[in-house]
Protein backbone atom coordinates (compact mmCIF):
# COMPACT_ATOMS: atom_id res chain seq x y z
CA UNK A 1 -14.53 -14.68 11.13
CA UNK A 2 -13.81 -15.48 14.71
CA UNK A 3 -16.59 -13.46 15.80
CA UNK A 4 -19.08 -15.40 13.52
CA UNK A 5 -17.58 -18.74 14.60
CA UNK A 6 -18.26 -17.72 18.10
CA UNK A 7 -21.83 -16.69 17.23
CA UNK A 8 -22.30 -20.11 15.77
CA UNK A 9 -20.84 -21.55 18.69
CA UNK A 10 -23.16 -20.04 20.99
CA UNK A 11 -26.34 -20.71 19.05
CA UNK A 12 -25.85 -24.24 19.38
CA UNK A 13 -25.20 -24.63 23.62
CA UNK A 14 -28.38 -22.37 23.26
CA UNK A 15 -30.42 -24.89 21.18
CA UNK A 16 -28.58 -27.81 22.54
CA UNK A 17 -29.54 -26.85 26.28
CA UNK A 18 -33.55 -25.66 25.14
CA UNK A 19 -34.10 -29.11 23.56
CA UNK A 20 -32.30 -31.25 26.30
CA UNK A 21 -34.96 -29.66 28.48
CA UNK A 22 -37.83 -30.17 26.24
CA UNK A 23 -37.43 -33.35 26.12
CA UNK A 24 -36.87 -33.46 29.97
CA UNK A 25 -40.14 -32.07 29.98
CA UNK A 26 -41.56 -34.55 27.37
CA UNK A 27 -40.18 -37.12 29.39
CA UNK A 28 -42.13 -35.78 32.67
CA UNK A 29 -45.54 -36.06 31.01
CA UNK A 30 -45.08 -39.59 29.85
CA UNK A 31 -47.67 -41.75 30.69
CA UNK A 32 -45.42 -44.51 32.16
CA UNK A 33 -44.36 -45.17 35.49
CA UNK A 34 -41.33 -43.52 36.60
CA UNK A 35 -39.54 -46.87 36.98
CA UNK A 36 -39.56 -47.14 33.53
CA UNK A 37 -38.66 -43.47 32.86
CA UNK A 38 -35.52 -42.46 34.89
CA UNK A 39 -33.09 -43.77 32.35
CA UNK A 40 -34.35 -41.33 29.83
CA UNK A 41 -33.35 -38.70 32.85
CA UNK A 42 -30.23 -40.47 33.39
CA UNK A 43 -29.11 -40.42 29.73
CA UNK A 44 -30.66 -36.82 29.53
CA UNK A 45 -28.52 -35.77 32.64
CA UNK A 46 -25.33 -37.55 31.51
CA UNK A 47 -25.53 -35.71 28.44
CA UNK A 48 -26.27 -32.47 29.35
CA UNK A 49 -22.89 -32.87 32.48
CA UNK A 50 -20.48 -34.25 29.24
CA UNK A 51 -21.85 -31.18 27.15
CA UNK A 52 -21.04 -28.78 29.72
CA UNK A 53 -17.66 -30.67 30.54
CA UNK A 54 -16.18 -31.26 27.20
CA UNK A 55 -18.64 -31.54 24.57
CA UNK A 56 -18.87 -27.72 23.93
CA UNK A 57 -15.15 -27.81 23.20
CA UNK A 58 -15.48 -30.16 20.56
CA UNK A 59 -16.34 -27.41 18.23
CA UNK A 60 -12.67 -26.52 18.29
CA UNK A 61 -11.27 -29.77 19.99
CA UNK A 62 -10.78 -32.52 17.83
CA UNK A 63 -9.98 -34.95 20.89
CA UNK A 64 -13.23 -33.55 23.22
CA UNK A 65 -15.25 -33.79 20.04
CA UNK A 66 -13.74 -37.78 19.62
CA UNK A 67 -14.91 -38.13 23.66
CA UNK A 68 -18.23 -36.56 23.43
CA UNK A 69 -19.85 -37.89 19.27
CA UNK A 70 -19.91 -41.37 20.66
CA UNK A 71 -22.36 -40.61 24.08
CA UNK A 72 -24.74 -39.26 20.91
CA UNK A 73 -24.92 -42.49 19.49
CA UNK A 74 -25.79 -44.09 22.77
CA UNK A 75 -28.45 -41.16 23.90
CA UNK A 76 -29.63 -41.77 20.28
CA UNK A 77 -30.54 -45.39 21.31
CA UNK A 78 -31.54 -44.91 24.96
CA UNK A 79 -34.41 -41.85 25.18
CA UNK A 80 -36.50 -43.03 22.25
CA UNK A 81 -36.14 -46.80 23.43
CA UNK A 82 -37.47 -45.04 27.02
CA UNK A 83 -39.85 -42.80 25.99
CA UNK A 84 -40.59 -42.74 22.01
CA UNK A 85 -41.97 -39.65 22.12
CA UNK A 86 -38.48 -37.80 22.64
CA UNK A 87 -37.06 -39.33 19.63
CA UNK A 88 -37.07 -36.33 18.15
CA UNK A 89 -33.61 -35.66 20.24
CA UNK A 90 -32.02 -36.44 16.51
CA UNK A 91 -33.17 -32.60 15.47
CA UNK A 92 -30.13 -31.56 17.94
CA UNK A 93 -27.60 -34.74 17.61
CA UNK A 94 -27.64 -34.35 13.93
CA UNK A 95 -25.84 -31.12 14.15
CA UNK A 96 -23.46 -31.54 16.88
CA UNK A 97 -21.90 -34.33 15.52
CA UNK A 98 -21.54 -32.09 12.26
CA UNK A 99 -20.17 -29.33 13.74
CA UNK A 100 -17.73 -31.19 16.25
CA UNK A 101 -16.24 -33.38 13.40
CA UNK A 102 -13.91 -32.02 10.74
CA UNK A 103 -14.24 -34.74 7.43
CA UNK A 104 -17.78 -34.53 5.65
CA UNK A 105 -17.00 -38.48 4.89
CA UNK A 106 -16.83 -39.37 8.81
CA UNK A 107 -19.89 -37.29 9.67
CA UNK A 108 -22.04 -39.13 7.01
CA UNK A 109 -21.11 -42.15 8.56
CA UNK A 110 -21.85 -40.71 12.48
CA UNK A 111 -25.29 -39.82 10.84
CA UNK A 112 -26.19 -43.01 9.40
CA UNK A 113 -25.03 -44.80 13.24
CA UNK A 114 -27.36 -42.13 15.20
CA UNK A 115 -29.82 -43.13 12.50
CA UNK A 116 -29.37 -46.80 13.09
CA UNK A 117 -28.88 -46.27 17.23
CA UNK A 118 -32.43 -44.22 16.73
CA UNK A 119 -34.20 -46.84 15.11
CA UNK A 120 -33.05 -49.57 17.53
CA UNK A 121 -34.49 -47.84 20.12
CA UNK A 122 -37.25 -47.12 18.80
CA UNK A 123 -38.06 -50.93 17.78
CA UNK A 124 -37.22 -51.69 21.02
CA UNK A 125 -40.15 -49.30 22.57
CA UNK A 126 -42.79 -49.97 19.74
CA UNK A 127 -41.98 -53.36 18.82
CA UNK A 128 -41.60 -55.00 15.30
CA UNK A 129 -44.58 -53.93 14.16
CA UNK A 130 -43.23 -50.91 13.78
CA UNK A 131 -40.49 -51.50 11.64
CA UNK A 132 -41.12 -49.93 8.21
CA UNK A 133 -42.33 -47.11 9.71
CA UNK A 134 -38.84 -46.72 12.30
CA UNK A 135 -37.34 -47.67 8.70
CA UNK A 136 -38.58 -44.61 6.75
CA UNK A 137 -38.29 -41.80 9.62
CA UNK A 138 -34.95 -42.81 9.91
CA UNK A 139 -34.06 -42.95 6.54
CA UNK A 140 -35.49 -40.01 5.70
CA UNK A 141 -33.78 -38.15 8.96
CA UNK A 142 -30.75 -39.64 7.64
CA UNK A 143 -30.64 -38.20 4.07
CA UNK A 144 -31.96 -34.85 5.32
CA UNK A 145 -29.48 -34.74 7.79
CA UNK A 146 -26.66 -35.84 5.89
CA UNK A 147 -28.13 -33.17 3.10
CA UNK A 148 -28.56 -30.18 4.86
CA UNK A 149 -24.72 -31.11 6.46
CA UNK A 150 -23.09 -31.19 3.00
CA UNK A 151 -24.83 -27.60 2.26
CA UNK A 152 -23.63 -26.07 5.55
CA UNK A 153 -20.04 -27.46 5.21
CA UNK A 154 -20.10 -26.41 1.71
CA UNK A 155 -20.70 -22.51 2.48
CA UNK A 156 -18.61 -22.93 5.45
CA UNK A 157 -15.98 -24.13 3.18
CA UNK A 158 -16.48 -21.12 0.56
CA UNK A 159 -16.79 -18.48 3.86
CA UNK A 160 -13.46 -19.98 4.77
CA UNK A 161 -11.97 -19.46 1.33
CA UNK A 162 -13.26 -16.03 1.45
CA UNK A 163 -11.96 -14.94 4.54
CA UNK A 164 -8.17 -16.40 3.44
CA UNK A 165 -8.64 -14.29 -0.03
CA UNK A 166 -9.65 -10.74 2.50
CA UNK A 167 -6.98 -11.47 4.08
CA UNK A 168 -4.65 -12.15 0.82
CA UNK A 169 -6.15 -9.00 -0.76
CA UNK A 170 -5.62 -6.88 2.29
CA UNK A 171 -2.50 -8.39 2.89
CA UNK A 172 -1.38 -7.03 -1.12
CA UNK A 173 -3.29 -3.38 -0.34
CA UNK A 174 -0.95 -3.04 2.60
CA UNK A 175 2.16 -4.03 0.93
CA UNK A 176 0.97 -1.66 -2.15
CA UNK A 177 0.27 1.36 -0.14
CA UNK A 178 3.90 0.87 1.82
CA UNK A 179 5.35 0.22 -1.62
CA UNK A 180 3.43 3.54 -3.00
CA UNK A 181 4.48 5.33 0.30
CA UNK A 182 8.18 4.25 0.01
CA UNK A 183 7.90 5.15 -3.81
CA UNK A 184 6.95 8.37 -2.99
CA UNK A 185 9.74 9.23 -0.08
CA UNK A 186 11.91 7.83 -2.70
CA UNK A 187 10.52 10.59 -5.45
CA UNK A 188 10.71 13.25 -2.86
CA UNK A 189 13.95 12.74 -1.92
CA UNK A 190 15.41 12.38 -5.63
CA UNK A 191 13.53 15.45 -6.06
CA UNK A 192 15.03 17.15 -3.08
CA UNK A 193 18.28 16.40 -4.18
CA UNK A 194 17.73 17.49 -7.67
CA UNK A 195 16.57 21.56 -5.85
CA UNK A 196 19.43 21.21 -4.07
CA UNK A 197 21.75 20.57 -6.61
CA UNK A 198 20.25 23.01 -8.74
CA UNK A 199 19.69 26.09 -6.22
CA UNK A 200 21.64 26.22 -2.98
CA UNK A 201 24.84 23.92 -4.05
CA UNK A 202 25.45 26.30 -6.72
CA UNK A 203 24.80 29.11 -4.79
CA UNK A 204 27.54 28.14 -2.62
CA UNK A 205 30.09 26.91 -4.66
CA UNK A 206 29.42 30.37 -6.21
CA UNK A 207 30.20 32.19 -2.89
CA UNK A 208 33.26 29.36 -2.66
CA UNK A 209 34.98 31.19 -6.03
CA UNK A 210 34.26 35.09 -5.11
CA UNK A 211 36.18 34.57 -1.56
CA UNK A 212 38.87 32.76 -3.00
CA UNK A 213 38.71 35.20 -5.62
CA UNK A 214 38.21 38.11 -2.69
CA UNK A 215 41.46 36.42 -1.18
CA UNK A 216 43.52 36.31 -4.22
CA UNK A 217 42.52 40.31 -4.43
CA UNK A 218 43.28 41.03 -0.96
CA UNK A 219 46.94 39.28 -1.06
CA UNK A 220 47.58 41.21 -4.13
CA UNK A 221 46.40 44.49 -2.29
CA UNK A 222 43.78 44.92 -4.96
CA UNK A 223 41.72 46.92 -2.30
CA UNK A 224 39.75 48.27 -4.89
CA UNK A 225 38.14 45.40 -6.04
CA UNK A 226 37.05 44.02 -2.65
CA UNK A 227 34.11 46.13 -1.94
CA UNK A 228 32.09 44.57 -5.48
CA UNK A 229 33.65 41.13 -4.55
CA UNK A 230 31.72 41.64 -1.00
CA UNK A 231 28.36 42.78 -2.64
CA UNK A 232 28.59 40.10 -5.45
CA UNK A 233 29.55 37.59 -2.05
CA UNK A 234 26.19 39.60 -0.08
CA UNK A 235 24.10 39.00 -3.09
CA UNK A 236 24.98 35.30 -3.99
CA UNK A 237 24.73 34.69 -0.08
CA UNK A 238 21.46 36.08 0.30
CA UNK A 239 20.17 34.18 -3.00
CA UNK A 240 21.19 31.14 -1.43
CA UNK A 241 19.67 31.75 1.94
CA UNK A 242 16.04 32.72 -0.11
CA UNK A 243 16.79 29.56 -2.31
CA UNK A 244 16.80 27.62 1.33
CA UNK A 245 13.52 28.88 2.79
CA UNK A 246 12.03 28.23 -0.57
CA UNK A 247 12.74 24.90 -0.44
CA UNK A 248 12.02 24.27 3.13
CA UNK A 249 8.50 25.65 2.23
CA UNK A 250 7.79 23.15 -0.52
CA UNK A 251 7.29 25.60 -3.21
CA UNK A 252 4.83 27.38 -1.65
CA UNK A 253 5.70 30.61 -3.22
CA UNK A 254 3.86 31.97 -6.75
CA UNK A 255 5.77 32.28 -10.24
CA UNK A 256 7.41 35.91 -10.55
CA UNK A 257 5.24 37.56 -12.50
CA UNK A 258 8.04 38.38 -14.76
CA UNK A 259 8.20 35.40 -15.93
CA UNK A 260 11.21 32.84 -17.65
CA UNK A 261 12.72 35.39 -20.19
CA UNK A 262 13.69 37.60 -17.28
CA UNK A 263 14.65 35.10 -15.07
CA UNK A 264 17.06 33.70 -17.99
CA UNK A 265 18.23 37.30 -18.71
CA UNK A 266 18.98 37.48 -14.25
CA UNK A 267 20.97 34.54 -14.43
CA UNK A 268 23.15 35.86 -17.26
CA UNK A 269 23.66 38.95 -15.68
CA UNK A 270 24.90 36.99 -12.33
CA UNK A 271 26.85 34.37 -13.89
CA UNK A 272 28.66 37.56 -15.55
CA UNK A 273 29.17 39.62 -12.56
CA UNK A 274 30.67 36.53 -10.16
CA UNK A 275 32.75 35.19 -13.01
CA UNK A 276 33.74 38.04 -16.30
CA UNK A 277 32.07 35.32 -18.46
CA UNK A 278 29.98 37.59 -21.21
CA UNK A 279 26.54 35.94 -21.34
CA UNK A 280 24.21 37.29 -23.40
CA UNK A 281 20.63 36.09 -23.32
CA UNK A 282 18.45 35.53 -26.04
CA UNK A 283 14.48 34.46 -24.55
CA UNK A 284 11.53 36.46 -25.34
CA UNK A 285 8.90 35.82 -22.50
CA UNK A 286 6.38 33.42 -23.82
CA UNK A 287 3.27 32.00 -22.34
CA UNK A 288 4.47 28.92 -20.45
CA UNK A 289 3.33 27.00 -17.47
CA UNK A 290 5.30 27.28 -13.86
CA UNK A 291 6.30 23.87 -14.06
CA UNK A 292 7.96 24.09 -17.70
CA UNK A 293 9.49 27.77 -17.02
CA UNK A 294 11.12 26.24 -13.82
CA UNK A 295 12.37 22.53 -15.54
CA UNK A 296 14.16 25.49 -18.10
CA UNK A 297 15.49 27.57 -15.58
CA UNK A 298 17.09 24.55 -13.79
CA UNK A 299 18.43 23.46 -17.02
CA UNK A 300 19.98 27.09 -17.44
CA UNK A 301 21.34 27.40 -13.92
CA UNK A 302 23.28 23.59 -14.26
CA UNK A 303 24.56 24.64 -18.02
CA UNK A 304 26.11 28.26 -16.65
CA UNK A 305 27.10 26.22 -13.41
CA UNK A 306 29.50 24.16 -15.43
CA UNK A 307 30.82 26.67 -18.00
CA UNK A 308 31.99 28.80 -14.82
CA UNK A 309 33.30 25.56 -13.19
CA UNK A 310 34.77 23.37 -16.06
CA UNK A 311 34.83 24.98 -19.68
CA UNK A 312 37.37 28.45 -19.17
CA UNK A 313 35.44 30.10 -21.79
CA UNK A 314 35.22 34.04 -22.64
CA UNK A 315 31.40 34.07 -23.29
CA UNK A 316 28.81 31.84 -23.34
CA UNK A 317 25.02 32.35 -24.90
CA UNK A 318 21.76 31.72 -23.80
CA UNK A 319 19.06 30.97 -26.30
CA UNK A 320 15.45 30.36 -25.79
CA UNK A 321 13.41 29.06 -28.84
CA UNK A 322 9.42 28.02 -29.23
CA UNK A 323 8.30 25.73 -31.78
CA UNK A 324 5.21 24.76 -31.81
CA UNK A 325 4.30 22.32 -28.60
CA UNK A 326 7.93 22.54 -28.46
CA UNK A 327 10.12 24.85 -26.67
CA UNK A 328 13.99 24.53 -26.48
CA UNK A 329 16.29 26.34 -24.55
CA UNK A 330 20.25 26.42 -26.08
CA UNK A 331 23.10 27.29 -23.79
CA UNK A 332 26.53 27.24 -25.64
CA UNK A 333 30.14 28.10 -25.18
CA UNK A 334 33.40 29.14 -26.90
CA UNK A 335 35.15 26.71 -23.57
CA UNK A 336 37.67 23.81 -23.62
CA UNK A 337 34.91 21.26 -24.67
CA UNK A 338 34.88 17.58 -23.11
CA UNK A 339 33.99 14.43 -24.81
CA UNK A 340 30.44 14.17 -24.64
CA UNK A 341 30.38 10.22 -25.14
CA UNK A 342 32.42 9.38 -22.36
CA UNK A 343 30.04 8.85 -19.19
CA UNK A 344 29.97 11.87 -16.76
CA UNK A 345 31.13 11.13 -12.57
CA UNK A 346 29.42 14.42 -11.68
CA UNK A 347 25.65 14.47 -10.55
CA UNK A 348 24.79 18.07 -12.33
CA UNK A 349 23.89 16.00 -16.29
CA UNK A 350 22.82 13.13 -14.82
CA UNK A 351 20.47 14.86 -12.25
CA UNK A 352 19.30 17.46 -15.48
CA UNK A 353 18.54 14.59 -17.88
CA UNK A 354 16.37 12.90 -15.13
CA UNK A 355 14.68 15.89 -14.51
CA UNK A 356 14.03 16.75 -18.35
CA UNK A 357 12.82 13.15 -18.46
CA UNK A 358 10.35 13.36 -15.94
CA UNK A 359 8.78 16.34 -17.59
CA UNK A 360 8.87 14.32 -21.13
CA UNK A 361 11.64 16.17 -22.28
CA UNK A 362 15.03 15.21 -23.76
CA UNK A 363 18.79 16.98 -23.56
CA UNK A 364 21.40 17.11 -25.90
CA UNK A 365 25.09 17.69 -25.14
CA UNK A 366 27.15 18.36 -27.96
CA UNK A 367 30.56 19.15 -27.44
CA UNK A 368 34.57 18.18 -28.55
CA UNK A 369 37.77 18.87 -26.77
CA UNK A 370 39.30 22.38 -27.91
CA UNK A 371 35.70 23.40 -29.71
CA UNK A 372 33.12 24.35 -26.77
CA UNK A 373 30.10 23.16 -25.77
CA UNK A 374 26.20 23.21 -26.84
CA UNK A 375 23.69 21.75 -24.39
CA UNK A 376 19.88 21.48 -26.10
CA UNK A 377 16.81 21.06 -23.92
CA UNK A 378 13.03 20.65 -25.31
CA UNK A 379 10.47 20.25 -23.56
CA UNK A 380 6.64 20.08 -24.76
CA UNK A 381 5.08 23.35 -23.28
CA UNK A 382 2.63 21.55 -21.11
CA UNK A 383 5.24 19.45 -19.35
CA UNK A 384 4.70 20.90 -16.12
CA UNK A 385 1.46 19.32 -15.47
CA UNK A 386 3.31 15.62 -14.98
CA UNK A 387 5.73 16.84 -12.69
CA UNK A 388 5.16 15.10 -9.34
CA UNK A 389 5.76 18.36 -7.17
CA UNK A 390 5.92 22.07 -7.16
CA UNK A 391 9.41 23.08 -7.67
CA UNK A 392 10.33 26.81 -6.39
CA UNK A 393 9.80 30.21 -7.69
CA UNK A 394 11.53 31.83 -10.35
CA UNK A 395 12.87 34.72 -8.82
CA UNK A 396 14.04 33.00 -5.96
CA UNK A 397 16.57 31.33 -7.90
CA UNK A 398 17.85 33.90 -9.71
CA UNK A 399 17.64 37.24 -7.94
């Protein structure tokens, strides 16, 4: 807009300056002696040194525009009363005194005093006889004038209005995009935490309970055991270290072609080895998405996570069930039980519901003190296509 304003700006010193020397020209050719002529130069030259001065800030200068509107009044009155013929000086005056004053109100009435200062001078050239027509070319440059004013300050108006609602509406697209760009950093990160929760954490608080287990062997001088303690420690070690570069490369990595049965029926067989927990694993391999066979797997990996941490139970079992658009994967234990309906501290259910809830899913923990524990999960079998990211690879969680 500052551009345009300048563009306007410039048009009008152009057309102000070409008609001040038209009429200087005009004003040459008269037919009247020159004694009688210079004060149209004078006024001519006055006006064109003020223009240069101060006048052309008016446009922006509310006190330069007060300084300069009232030397159009009094050219207005002094070329035509000169030299009639350069009466036409209005064409220009008319739309300098618009543009250089602010209120429509005040430059109706500036209009109506060059139109009066006009006609003066005019009488005063021509004489009375004169008078009705000095009456209507001044009325009529008056109203068009004052017209043609009103419609320029009226789209000037509604170009000013429009350029305040660009800037409101890019002012709202830049605070939506941070606010989608902070959303999503937000996302990622929850979603970060939830892989690492749900993959390396474990991992290592796996590899935490063989060494202490590897130390408690060692102080016994239960030799014997140490070397599976070390390849159970090697294996969960490794896991976590593939679980790592997995995540550091977004997911980049396919699906095992294996698919979630066998990755269910891997995690049983680990959770057995590291901890003497018997899990047996019930999940036929059924035609699921990535997304879905991965939002299971997680939910698998936090259930076993806590039986080996919290539940001291014997054996645990893993059940994986399809119903319809429904599938729903049961992990249950013969542990100590908790009560369910107090609130949880720990991050592992809360972090599993919100991930079961972002795939549309739901989890159910039922459990007592003294009688175990059964956590439900169902999803709908096409879940995976509104999660927000690619989570990692089935058999790099498990192996």
């Amino acid at each position: 807009m500052d551009r345009i304003t300048t563009q306007r700006n410039v048009g009008l010193h152009v057309a102000f300056g070409v008609t001040v020397a038209l009429i200087a020209v005009i004003a040459a050719l008269g037919w009247s002696p020159w004694s009688t002529r210079w004060p149209a130069f004078a006024m001519l030259g006055v006006l064109a040194v003020a223009y240069v001065a101060y006048g052309r800030r008016g446009y922006d200068d509310p006190r330069s525009a007060a300084a300069f509107v009232p030397l159009l009044v009094v050219a207005a009155l002094v070329l035509p009363a000169v030299v009639p013929s350069t009466a036409f000086v209005q064409c220009i005056l008319f739309p300098v005194a618009w543009c250089q004053i602010e209120r429509a109100r005040t430059s109706i009435a500036v209009s109506v005093v060059i139109g009066i200062a006009s006609g003066i001078g005019l009488q005063i050239a021509s004489g009375p006889d004169e008078l009705l027509s000095t009456l209507l070319i001044e009325s009529i440059s008056v109203v068009g004038a004052c017209a043609l004013g009103l419609w320029i300050t009226r789209i000037a108006r509604l170009s000013d209005e429009r350029r305040l609602l660009l800037e409101q509406l890019q002012s709202a697209q830049a605070s939506l995009a941070e606010a989608h760009r902070t959303a999503g950093v937000t996302s990622e990160r929850e979603r970060l935490a939830r892989e690492i929760h749900d993959t390396v954490a474990q991992d290592l608080a796996g590899i935490v309970m063989l060494t202490e287990r590897a130390r408690g062997d060692l102080d016994a001088d239960r030799v014997d055991r140490l070397r599976d303690r070390l390849a159970v420690l090697e294996e969960a070690a490794r896991t976590a270290l593939e679980d790592s570069r997995t995540l550091v490369a977004a997911g980049a990595a396919g699906v095992s072609s294996d698919g979630l049965g066998a990755a269910l029926h891997r995690l049983g067989e680990r959770c057995t080895r590291e901890t003497g927990i018997t899990v047996t694993v019930d999940a036929p391999d059924v035609p699921l998405d990535r997304d879905t066979q991965v939002v299971l797997l997680r939910v698998g990996q936090e259930a076993l996570a806590n039986v080996r941490r919290h539940a001291r139970a014997t054996s645990a079992r893993v059940a994986l069930l399809v119903d319809g658009p429904q599938v729903t994967l049961r992990i249950a234990d013969d542990g100590a039980g908790f009560d369910a309906s107090v609130p949880s501290a720990g991050h592992g259910l809360r972090g599993l519901r919100d991930r079961l809830a972002l795939a549309g899913g739901t989890c159910v923990v039922a459990s007592s003190p003294g009688a175990g524990t059964v956590v439900e999960a169902t999803v709908p079998t096409g879940a995976g296509r509104r999660l927000p990211s690619a989570p990692a690879p089935l058999s790099a969680v498990t192996r």
